[in-house]
C-alpha atoms as a PDB file:
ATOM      1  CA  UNK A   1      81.222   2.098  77.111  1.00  0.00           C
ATOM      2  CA  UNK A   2      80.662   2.748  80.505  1.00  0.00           C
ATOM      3  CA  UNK A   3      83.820   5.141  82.787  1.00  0.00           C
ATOM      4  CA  UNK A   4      85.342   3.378  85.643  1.00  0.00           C
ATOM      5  CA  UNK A   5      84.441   4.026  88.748  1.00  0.00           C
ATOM      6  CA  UNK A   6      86.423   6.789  90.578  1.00  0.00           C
ATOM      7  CA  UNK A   7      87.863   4.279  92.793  1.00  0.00           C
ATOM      8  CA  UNK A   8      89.557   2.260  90.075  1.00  0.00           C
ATOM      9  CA  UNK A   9      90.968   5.276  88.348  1.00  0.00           C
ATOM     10  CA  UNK A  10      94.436   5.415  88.536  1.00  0.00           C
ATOM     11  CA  UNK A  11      96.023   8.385  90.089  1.00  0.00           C
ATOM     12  CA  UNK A  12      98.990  10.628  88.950  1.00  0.00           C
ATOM     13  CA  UNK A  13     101.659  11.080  91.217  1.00  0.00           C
ATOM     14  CA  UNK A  14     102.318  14.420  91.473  1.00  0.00           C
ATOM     15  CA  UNK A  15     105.692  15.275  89.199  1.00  0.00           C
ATOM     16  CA  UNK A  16     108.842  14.257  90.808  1.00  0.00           C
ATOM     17  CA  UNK A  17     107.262  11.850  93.234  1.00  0.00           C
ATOM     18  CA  UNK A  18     108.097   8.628  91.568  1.00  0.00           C
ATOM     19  CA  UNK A  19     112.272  10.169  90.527  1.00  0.00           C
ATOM     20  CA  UNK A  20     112.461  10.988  94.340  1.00  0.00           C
ATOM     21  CA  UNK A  21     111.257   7.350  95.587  1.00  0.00           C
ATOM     22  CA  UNK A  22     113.722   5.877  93.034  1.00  0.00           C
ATOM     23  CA  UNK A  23     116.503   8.059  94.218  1.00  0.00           C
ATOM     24  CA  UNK A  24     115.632   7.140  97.754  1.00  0.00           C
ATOM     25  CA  UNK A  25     115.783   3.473  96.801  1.00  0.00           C
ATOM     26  CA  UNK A  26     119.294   4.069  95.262  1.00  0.00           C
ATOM     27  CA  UNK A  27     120.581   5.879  98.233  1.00  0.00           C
ATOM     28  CA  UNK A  28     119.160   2.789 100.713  1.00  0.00           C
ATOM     29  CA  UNK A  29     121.249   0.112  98.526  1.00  0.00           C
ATOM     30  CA  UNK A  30     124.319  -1.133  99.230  1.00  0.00           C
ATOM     31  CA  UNK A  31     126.530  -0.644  96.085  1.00  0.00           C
ATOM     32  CA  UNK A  32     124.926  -0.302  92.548  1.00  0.00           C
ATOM     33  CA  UNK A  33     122.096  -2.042  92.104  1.00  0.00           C
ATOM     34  CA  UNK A  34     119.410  -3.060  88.713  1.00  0.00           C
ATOM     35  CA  UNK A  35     116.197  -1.510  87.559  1.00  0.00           C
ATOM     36  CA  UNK A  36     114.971  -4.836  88.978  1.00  0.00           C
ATOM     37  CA  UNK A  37     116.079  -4.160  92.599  1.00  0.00           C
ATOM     38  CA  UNK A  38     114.916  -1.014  92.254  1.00  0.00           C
ATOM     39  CA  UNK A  39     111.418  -2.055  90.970  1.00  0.00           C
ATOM     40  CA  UNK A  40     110.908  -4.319  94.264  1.00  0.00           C
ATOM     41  CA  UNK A  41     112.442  -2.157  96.166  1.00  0.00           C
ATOM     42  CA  UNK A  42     109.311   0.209  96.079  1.00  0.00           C
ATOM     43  CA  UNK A  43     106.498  -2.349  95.929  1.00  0.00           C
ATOM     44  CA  UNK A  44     103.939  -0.266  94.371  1.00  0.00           C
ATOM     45  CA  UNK A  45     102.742  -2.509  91.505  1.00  0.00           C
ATOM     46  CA  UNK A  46     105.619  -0.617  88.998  1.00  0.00           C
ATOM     47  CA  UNK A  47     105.905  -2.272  85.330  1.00  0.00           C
ATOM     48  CA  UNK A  48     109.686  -2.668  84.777  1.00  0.00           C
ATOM     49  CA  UNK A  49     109.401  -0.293  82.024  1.00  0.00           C
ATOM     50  CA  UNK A  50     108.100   2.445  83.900  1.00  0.00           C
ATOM     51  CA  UNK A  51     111.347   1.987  86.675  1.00  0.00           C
ATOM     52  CA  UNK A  52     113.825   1.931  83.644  1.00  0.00           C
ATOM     53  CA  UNK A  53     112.269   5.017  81.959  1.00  0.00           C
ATOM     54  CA  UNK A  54     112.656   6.466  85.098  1.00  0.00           C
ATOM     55  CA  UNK A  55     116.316   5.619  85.655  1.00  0.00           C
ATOM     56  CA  UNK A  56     116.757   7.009  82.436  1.00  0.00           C
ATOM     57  CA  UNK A  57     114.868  10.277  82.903  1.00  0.00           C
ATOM     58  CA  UNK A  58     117.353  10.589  86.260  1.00  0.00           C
ATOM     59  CA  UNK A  59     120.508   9.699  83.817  1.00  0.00           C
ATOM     60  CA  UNK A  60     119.188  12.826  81.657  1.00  0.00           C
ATOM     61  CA  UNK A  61     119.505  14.941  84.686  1.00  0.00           C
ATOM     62  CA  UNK A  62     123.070  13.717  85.671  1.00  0.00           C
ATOM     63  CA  UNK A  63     121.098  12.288  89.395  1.00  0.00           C
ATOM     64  CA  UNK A  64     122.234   8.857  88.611  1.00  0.00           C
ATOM     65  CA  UNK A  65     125.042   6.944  86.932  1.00  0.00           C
ATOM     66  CA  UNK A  66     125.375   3.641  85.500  1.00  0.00           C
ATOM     67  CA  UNK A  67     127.844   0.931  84.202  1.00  0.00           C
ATOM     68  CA  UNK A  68     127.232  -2.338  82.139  1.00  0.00           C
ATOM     69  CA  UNK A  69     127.123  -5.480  84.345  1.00  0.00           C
ATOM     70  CA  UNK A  70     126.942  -8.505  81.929  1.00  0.00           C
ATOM     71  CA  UNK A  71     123.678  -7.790  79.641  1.00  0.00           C
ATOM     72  CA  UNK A  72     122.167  -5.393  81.785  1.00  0.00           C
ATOM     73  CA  UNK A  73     122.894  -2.158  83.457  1.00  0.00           C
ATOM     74  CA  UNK A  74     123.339  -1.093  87.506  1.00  0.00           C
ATOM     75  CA  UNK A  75     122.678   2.288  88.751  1.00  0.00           C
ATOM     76  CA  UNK A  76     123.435   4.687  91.423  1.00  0.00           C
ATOM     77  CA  UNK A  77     122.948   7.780  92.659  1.00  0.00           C
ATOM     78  CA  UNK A  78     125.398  10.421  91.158  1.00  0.00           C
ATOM     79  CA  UNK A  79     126.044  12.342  94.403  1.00  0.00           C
ATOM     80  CA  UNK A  80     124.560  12.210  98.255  1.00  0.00           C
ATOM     81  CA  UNK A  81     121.275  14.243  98.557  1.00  0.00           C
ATOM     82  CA  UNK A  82     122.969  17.504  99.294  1.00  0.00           C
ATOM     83  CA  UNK A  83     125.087  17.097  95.792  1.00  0.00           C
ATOM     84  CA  UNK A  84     121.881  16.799  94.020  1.00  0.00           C
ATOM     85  CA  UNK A  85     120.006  19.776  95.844  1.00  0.00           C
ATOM     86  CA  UNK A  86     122.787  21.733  94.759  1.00  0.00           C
ATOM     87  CA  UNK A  87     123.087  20.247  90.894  1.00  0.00           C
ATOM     88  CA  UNK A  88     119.232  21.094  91.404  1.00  0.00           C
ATOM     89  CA  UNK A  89     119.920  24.959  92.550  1.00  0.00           C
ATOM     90  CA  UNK A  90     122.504  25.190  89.600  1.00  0.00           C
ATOM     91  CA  UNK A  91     120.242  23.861  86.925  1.00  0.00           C
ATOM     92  CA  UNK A  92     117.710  27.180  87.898  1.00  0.00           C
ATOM     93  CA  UNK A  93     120.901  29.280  88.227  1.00  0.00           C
ATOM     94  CA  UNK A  94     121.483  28.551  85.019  1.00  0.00           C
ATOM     95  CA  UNK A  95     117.690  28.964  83.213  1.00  0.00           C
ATOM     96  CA  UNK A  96     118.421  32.342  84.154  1.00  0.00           C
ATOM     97  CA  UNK A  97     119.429  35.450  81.869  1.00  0.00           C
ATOM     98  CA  UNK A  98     120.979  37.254  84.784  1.00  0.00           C
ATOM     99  CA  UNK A  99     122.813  35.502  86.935  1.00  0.00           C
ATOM    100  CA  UNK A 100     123.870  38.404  89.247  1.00  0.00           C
ATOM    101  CA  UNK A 101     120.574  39.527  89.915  1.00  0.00           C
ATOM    102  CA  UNK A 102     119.286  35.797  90.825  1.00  0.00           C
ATOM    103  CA  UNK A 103     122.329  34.852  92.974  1.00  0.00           C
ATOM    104  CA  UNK A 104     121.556  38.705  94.425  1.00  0.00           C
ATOM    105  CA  UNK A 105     118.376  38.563  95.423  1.00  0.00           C
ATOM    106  CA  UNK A 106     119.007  34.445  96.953  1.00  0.00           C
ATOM    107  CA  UNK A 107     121.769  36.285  99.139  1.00  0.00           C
ATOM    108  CA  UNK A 108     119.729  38.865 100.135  1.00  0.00           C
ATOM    109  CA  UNK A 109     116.866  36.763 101.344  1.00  0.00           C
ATOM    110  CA  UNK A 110     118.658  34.295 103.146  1.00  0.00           C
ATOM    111  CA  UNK A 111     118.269  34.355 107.016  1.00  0.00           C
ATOM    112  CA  UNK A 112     120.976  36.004 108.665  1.00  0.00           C
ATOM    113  CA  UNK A 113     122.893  32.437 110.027  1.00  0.00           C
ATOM    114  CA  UNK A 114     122.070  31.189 106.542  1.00  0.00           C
ATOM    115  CA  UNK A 115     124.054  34.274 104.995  1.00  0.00           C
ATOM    116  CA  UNK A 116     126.719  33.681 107.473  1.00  0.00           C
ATOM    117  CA  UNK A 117     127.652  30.228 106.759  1.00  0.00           C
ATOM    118  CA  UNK A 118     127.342  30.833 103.177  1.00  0.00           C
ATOM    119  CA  UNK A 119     130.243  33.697 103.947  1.00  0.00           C
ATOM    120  CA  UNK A 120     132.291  31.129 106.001  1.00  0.00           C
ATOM    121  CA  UNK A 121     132.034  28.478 103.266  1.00  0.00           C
ATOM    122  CA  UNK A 122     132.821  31.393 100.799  1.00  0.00           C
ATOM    123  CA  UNK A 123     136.193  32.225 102.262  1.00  0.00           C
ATOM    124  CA  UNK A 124     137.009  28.605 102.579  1.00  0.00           C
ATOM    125  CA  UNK A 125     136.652  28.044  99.172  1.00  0.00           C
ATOM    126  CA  UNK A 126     138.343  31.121  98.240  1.00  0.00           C
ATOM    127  CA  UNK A 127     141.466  30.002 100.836  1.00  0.00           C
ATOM    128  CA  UNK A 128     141.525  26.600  99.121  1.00  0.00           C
ATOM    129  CA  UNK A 129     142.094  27.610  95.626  1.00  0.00           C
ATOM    130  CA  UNK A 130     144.976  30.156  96.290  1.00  0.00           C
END
């Protein structure tokens, strides 16, 4: 049996690639949308199944939510894109045995106007829960 030729190999997408056009897709729709819209929504030749296992991989993660509409499901995203960069950030936070030292060393190495406003929003947060 004869290999395809290197053109008509398929090619990985690197990891994360196809979860961050889905979540794209989600945050360009409307309202809640299905796998379906979704799946034409990107145009790249995606079996259903692949979109849904997807979706599901992102409902695993807490990115997404869904309801039951009728026999089928709709989806959206679980927060805006700075909500899930920081459910991201937590996730490592907490793969970590020591906390302190992690959040220690990400306050240390933040540029000084970063550190600043992550004092500011600090104190807010502090004055908000008294």
């Amino acid at each position: 049996m004869r290999e395809p030729e290197p053109d008509s190999r398929r090619r990985r997408r690197a990891n994360g690639t196809l979860e961050t056009r889905v979540l794209a897709a989600l945050h360009e729709a409307d309202g809640p949308v299905t796998a379906g819209w979704v799946q034409e929504r990107l145009a790249a030749g995606l079996a259903y199944t692949t979109v849904v296992t997807v979706l599901a991989r992102l409902l695993a993660k807490n990115a997404v939510t869904r309801r039951r509409e009728g026999r089928s499901f709709v989806w959206m995203p679980a927060a805006d894109p700075a909500g899930l960069a920081a459910l991201r950030m937590r996730k490592v936070l907490d793969g970590e045995q020591d906390r302190r030292a992690v959040l220690a060393s990400f306050v240390t190495g933040l540029p000084e106007g970063d550190e600043q406003l992550l004092r500011e929003l600090l104190d807010r947060a502090g004055g908000e829960e008294q």
